[in-house]
N, C-alpha and C. Protein backbone atom coordinates (compact mmCIF):
# COMPACT_ATOMS: atom_id res chain seq x y z
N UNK A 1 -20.33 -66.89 -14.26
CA UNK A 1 -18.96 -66.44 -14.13
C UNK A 1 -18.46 -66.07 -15.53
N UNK A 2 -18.01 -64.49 -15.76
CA UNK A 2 -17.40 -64.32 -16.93
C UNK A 2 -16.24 -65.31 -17.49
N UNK A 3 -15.86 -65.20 -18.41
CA UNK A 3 -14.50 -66.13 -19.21
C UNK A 3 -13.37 -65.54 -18.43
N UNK A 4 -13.31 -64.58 -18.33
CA UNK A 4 -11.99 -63.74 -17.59
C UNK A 4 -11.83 -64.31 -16.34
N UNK A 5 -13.03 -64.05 -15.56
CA UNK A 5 -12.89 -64.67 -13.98
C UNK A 5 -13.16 -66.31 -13.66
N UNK A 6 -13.29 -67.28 -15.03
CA UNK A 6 -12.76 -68.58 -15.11
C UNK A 6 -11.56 -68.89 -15.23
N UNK A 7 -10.54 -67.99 -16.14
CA UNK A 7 -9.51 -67.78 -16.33
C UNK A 7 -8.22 -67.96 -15.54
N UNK A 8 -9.07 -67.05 -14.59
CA UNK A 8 -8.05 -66.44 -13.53
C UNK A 8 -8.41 -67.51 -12.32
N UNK A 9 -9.78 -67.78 -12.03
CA UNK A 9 -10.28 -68.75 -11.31
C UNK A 9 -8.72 -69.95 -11.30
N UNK A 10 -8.92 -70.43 -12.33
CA UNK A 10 -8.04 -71.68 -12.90
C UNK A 10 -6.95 -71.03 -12.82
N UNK A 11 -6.32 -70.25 -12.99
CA UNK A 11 -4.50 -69.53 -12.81
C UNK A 11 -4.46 -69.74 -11.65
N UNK A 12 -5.29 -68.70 -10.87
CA UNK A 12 -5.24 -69.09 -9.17
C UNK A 12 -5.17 -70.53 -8.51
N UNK A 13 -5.90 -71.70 -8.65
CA UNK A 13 -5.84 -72.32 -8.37
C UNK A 13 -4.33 -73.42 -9.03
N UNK A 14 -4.17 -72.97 -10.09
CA UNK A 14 -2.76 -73.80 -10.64
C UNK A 14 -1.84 -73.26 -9.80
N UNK A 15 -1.75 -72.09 -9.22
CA UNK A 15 -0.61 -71.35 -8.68
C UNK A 15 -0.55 -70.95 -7.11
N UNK A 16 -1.46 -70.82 -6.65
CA UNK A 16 -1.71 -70.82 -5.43
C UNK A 16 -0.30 -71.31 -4.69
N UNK A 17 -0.40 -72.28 -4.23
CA UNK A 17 0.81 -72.85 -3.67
C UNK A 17 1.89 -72.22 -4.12
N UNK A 18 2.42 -72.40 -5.36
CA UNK A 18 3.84 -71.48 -5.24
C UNK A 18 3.80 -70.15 -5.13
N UNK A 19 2.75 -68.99 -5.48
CA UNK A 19 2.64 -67.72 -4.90
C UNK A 19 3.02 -67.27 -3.57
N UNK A 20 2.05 -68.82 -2.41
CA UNK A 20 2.55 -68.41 -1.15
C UNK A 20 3.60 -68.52 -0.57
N UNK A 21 4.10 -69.81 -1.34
CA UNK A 21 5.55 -69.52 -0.92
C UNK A 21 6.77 -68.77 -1.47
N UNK A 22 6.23 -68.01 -2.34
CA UNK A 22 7.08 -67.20 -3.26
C UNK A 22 6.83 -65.93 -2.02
N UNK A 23 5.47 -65.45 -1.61
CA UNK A 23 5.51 -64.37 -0.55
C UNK A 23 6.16 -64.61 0.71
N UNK A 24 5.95 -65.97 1.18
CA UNK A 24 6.20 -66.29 2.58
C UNK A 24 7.41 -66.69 2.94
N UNK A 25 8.47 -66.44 1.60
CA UNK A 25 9.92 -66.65 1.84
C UNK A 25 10.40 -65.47 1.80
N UNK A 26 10.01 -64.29 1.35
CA UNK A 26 10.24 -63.27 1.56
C UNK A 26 9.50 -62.39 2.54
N UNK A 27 8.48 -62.43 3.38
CA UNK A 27 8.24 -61.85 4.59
C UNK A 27 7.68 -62.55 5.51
N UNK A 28 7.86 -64.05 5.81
CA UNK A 28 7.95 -64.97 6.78
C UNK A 28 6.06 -65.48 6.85
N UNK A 29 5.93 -66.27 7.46
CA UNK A 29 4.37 -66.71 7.59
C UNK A 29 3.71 -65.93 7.92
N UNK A 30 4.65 -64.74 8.84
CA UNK A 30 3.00 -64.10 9.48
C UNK A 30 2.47 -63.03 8.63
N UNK A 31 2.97 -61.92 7.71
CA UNK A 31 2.54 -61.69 6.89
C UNK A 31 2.05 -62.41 5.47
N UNK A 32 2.92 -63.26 5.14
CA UNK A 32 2.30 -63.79 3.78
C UNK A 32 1.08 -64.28 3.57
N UNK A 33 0.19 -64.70 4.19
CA UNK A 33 -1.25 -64.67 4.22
C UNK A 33 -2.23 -63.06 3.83
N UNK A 34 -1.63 -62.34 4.26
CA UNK A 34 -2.28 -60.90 4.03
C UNK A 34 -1.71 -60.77 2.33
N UNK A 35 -0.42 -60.70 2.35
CA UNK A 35 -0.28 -60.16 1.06
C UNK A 35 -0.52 -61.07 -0.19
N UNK A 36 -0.76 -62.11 0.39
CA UNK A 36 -1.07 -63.01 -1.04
C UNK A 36 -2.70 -62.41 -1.14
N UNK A 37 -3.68 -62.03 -0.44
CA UNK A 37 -4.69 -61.71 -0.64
C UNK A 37 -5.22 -60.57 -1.05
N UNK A 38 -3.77 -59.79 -0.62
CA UNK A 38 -3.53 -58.55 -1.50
C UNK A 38 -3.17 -58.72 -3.10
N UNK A 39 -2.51 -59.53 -3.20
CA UNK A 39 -2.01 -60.02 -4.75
C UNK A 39 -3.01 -60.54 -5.66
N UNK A 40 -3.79 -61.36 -4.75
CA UNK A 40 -5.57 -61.41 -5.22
C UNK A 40 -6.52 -60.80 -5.47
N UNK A 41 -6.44 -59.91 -4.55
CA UNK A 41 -7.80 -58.34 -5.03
C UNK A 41 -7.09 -57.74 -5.92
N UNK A 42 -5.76 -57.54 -6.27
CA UNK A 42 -5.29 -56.72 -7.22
C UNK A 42 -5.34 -57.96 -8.77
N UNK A 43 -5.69 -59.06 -8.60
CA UNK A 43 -5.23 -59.22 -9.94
C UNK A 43 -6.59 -59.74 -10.44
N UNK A 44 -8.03 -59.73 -9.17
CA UNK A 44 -9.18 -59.87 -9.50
C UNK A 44 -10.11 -58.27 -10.06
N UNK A 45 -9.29 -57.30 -9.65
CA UNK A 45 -9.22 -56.15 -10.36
C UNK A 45 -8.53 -55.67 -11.44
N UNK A 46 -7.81 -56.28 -12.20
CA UNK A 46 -6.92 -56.22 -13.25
C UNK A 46 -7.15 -57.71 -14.53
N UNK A 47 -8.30 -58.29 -13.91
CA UNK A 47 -8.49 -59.69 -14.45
C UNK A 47 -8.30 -59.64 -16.37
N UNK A 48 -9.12 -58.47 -16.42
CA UNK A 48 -8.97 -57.68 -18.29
C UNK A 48 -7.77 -57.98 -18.58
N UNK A 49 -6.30 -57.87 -17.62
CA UNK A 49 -4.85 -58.00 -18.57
C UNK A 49 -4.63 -59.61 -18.50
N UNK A 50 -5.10 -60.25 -17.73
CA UNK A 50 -4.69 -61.86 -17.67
C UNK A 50 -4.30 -62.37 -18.96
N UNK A 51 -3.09 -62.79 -19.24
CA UNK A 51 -3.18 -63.57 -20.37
C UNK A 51 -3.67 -64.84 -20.76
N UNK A 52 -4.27 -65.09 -22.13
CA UNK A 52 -4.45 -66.37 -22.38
C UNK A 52 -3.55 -67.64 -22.12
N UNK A 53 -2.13 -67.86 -22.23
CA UNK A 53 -1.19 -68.71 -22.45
C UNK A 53 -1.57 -69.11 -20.41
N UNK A 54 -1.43 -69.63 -20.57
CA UNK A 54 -1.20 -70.34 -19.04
C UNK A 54 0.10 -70.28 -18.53
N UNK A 55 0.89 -70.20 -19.08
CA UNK A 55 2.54 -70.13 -18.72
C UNK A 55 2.71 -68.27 -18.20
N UNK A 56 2.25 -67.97 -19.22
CA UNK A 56 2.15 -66.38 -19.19
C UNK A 56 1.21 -66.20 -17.78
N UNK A 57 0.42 -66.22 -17.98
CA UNK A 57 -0.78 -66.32 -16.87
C UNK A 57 0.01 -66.12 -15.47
N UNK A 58 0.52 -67.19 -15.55
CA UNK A 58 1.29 -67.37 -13.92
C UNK A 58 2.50 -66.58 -14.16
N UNK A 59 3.10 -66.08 -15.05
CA UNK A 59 4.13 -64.96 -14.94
C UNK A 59 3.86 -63.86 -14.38
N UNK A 60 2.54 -63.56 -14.91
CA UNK A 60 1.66 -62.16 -14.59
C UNK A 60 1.51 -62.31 -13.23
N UNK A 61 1.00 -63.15 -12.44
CA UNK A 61 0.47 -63.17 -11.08
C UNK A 61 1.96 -63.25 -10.09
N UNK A 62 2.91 -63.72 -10.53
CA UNK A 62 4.13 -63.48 -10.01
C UNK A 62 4.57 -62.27 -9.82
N UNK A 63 4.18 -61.71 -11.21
CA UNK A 63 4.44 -60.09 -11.28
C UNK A 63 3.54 -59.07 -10.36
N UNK A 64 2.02 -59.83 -10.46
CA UNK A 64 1.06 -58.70 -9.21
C UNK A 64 2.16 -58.84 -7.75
N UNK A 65 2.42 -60.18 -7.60
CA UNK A 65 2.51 -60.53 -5.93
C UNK A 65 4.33 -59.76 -5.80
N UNK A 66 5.00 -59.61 -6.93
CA UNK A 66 6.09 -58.69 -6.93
C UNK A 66 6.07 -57.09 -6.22
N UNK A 67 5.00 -56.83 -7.11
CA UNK A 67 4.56 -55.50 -6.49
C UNK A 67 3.79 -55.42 -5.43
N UNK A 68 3.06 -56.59 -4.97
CA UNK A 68 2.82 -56.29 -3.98
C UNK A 68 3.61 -56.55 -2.70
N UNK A 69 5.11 -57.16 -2.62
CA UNK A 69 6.05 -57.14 -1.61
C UNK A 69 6.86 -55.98 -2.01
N UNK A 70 6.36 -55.60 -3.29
CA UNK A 70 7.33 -53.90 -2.85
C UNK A 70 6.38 -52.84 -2.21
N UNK A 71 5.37 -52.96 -2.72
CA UNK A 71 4.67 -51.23 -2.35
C UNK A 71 4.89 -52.09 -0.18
N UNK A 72 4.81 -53.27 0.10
CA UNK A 72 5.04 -53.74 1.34
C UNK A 72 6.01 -53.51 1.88
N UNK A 73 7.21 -53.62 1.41
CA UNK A 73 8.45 -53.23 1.57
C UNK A 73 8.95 -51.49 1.99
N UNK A 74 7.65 -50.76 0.75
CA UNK A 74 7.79 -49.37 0.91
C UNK A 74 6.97 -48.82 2.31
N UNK A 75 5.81 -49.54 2.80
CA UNK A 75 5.04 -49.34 3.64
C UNK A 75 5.98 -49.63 5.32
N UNK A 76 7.19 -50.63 5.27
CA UNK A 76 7.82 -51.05 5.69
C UNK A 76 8.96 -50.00 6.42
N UNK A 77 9.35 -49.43 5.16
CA UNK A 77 10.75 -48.38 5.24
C UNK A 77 9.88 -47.50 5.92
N UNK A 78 8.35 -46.97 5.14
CA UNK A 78 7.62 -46.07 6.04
C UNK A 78 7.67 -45.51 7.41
N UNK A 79 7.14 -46.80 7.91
CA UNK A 79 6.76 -47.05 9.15
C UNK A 79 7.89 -46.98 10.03
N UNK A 80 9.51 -47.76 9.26
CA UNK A 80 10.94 -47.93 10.54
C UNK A 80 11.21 -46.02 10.64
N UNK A 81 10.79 -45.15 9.59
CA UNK A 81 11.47 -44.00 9.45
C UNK A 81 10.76 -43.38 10.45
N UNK A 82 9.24 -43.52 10.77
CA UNK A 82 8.39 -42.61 11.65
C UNK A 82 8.79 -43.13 12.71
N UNK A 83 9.04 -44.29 13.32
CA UNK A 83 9.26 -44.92 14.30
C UNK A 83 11.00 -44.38 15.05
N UNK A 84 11.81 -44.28 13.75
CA UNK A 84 12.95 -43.55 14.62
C UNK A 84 13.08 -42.23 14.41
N UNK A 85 12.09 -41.78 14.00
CA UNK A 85 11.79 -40.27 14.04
C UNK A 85 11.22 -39.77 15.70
N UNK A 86 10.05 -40.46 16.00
CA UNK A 86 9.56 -40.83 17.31
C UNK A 86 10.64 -40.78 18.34
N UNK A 87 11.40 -42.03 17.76
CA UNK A 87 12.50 -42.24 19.16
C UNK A 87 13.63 -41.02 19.42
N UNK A 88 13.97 -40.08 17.85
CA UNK A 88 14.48 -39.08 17.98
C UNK A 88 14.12 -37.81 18.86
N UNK A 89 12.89 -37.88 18.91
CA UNK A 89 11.87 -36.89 19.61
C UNK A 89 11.63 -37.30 20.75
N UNK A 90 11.33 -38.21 21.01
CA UNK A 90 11.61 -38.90 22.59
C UNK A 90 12.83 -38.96 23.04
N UNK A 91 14.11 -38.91 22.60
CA UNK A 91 15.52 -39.01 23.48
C UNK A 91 15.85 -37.42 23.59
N UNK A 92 14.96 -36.52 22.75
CA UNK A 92 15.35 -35.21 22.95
C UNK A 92 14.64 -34.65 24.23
N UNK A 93 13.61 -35.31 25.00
CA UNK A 93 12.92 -34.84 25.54
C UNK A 93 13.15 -35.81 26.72
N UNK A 94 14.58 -35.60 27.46
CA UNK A 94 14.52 -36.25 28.62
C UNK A 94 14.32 -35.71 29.65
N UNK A 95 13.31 -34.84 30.14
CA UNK A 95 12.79 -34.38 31.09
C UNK A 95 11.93 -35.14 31.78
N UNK A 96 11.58 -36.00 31.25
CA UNK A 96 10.08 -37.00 31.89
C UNK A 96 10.46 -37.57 33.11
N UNK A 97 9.34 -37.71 33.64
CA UNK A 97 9.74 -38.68 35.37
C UNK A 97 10.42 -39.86 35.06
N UNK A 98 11.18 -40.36 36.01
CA UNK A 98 11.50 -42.16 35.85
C UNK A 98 10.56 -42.84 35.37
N UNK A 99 11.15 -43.95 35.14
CA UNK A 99 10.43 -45.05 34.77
C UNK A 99 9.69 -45.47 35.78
N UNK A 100 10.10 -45.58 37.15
CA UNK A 100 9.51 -45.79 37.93
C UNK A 100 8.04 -45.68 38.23
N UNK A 101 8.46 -44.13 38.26
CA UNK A 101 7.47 -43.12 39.14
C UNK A 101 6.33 -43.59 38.53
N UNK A 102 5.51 -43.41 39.46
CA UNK A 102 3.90 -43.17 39.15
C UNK A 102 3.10 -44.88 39.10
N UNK A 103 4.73 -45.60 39.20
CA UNK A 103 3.44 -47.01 39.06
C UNK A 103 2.39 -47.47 39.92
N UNK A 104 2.48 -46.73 41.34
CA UNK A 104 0.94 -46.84 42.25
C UNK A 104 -0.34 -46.33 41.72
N UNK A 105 0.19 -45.20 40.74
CA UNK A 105 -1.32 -44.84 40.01
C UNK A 105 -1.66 -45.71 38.75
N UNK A 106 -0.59 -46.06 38.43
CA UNK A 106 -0.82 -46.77 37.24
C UNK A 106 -1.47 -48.14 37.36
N UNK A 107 -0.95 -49.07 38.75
CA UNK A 107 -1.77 -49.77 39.22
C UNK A 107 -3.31 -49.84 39.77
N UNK A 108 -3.19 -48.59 40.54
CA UNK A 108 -4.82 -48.01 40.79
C UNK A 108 -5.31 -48.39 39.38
N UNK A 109 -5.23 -47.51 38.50
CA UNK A 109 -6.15 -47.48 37.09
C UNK A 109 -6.28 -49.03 36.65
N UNK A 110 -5.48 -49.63 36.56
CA UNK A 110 -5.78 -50.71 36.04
C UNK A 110 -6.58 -51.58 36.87
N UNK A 111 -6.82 -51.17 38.05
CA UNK A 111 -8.04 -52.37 38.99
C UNK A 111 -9.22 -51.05 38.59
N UNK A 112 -9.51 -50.33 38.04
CA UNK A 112 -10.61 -49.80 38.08
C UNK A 112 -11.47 -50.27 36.70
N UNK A 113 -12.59 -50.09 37.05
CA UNK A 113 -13.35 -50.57 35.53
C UNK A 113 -12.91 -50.39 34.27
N UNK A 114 -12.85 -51.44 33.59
CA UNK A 114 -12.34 -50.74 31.79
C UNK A 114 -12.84 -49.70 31.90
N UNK A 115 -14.03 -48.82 31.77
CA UNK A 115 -14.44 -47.91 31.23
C UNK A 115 -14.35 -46.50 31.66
N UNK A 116 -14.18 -46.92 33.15
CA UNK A 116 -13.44 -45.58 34.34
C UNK A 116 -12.30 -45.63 34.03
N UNK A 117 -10.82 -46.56 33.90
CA UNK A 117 -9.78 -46.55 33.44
C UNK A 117 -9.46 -45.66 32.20
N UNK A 118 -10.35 -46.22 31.16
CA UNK A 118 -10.09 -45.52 29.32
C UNK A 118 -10.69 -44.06 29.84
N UNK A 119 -10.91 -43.50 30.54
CA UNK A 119 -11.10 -41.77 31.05
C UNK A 119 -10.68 -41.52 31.21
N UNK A 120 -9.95 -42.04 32.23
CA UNK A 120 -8.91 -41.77 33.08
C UNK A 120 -7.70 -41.33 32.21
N UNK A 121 -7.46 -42.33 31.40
CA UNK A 121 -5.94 -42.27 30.76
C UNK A 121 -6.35 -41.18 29.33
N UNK A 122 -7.15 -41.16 28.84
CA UNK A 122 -7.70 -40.69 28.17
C UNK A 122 -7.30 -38.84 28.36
N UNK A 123 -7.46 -38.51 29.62
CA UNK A 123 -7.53 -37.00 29.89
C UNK A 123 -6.38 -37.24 30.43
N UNK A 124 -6.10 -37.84 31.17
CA UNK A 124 -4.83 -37.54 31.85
C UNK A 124 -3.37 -37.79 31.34
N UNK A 125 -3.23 -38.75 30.55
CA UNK A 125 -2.19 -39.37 29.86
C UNK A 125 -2.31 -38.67 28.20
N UNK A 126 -3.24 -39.16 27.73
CA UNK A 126 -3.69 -38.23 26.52
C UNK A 126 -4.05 -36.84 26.01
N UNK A 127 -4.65 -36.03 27.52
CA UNK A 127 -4.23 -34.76 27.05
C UNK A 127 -5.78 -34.72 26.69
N UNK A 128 -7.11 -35.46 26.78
CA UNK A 128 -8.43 -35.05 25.94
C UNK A 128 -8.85 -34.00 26.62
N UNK A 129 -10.03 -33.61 26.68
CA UNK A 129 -11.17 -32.73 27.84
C UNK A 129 -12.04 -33.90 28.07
N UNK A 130 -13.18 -33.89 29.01
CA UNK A 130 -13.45 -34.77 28.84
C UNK A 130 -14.79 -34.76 28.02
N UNK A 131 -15.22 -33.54 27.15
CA UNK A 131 -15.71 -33.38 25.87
C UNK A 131 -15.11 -34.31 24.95
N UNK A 132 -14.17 -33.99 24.89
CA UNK A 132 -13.68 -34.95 23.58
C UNK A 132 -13.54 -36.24 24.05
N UNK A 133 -13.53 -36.58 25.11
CA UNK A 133 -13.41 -38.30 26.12
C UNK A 133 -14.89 -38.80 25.47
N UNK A 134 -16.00 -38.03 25.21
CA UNK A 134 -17.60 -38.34 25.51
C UNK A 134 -17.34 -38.61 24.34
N UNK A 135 -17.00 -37.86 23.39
CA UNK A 135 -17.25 -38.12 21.59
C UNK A 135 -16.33 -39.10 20.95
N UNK A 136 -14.96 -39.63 21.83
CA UNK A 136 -14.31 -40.34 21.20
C UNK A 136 -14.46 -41.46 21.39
N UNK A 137 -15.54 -41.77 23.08
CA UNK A 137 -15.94 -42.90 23.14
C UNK A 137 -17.31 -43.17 22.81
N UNK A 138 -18.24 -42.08 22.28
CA UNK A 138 -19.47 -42.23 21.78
C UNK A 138 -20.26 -42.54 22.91
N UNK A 139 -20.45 -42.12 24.01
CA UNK A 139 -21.27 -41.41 25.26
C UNK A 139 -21.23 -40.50 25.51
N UNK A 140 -22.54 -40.22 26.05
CA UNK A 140 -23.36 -38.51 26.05
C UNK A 140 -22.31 -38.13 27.23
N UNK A 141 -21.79 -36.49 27.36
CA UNK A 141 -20.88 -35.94 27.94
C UNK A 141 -21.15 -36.10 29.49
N UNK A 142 -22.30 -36.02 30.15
CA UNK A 142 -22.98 -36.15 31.24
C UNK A 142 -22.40 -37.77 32.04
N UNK A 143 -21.98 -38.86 30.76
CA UNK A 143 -22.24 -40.07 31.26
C UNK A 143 -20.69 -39.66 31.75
N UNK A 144 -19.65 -39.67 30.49
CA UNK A 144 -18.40 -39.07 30.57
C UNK A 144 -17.85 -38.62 31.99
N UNK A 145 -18.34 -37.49 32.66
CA UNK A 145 -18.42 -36.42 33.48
C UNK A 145 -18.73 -37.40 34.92
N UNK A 146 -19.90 -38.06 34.43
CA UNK A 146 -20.12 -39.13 36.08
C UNK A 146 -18.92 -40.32 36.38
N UNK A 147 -18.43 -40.98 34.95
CA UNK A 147 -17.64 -41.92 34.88
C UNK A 147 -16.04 -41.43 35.74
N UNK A 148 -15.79 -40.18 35.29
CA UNK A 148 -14.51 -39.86 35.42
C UNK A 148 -14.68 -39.57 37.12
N UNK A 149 -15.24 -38.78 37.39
CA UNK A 149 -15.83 -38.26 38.84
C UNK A 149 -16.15 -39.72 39.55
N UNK A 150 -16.60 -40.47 39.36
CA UNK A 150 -16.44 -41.90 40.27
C UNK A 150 -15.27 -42.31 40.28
N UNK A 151 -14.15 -42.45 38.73
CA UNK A 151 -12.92 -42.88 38.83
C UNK A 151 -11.97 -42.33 39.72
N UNK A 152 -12.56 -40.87 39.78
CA UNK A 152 -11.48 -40.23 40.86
C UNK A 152 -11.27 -39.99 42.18
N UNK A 153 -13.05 -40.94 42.34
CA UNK A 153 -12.93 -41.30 43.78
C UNK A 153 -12.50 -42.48 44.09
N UNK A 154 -12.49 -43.50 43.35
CA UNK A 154 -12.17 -44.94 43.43
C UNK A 154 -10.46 -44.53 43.66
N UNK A 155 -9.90 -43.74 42.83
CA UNK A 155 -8.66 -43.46 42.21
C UNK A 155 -7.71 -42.97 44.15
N UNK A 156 -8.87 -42.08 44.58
CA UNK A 156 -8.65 -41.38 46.38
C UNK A 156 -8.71 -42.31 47.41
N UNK A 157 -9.20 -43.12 47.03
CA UNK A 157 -9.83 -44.38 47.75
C UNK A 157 -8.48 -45.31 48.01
N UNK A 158 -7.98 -45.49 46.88
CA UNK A 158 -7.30 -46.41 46.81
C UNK A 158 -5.84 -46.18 46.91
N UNK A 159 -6.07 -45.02 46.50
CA UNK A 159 -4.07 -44.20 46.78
C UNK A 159 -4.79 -43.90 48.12
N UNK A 160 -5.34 -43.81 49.02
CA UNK A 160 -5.82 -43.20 50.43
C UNK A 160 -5.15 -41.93 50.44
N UNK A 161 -5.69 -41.11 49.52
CA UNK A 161 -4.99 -39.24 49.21
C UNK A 161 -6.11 -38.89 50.08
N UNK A 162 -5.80 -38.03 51.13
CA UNK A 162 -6.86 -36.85 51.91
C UNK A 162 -6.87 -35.55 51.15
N UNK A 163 -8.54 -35.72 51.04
CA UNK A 163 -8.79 -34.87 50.15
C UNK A 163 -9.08 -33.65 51.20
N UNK A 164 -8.90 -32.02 51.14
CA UNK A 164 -8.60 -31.39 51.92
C UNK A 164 -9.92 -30.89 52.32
N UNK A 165 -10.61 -30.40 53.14
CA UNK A 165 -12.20 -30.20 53.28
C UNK A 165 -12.01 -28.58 52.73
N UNK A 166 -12.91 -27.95 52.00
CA UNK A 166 -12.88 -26.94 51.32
C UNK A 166 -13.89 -25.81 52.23
């Protein structure tokens, strides 16, 4: 073990405890486990600035785990802005069926196999082909093609839809 990563070894362990609760009072238990380990890879990558003084030492690591509840914070604002951006775009677009509607199919799908189901919703809800169904689930297009074609008989079966003789 280099001198640097004894260093820090020993900072970490003097400080540990108050780091986490220095994170976990500011974004509650269920994140503060992630970001203190974030505050760790960043200051086991930065180990070269550690200071000697031990007092200092733990200033510095206060200071990684600072920045790392901001760039968190920024990831934060991120995420609320796309999210009511979303909901902006969704209240503009009230054309959609009820809430209701459609829950007999929606029930169908869900008694059908995971794997006939994720097709199902896949092309139909998602919009794939079922080319892109084969590659996004990493089965050959053929398997794809049989999966969906059984689902949509299970799917006739079970809504009892008469299918019209051609």
């Amino acid at each position: 073990m280099s001198p640097d990563s004894a260093r820090l070894t020993a900072a970490v362990e003097a400080n540990a405890s108050d780091l986490l609760s220095y994170v976990s009072r500011r974004v509650g238990p269920d994140d503060a486990p992630d970001l203190f380990g974030e505050t760790m890879v960043v200051a086991w990558r930065r180990v070269r600035e550690l200071p000697v003084d031990a007092e200092r030492a733990r200033m510095w690591l206060f200071g990684i785990a600072r920045g790392t509840l901001l760039n968190h914070a920024r990831g934060q604002r991120r995420r609320w802005a796309l999210v009511d951006r979303i909901r902006g775009d969704a209240a503009e677009d009230r054309s959609g069926p009820a809430a209701d509607a459609g829950t007999e199919v929606r029930d169908a799908i869900t008694r059908l196999d995971p794997d006939r189901a994720e097709i199902v919703r896949l092309v139909h809800w998602d919009g794939f082909s079922l080319t892109e169904v084969a590659e996004l689930l990493g089965i050959p297009a053929s398997t794809a093609r049989g999966r969906y074609q059984r689902a949509k008989e299970e799917l006739r079966a079970a809504l009892s839809i008469e299918v019209p003789l051609a």
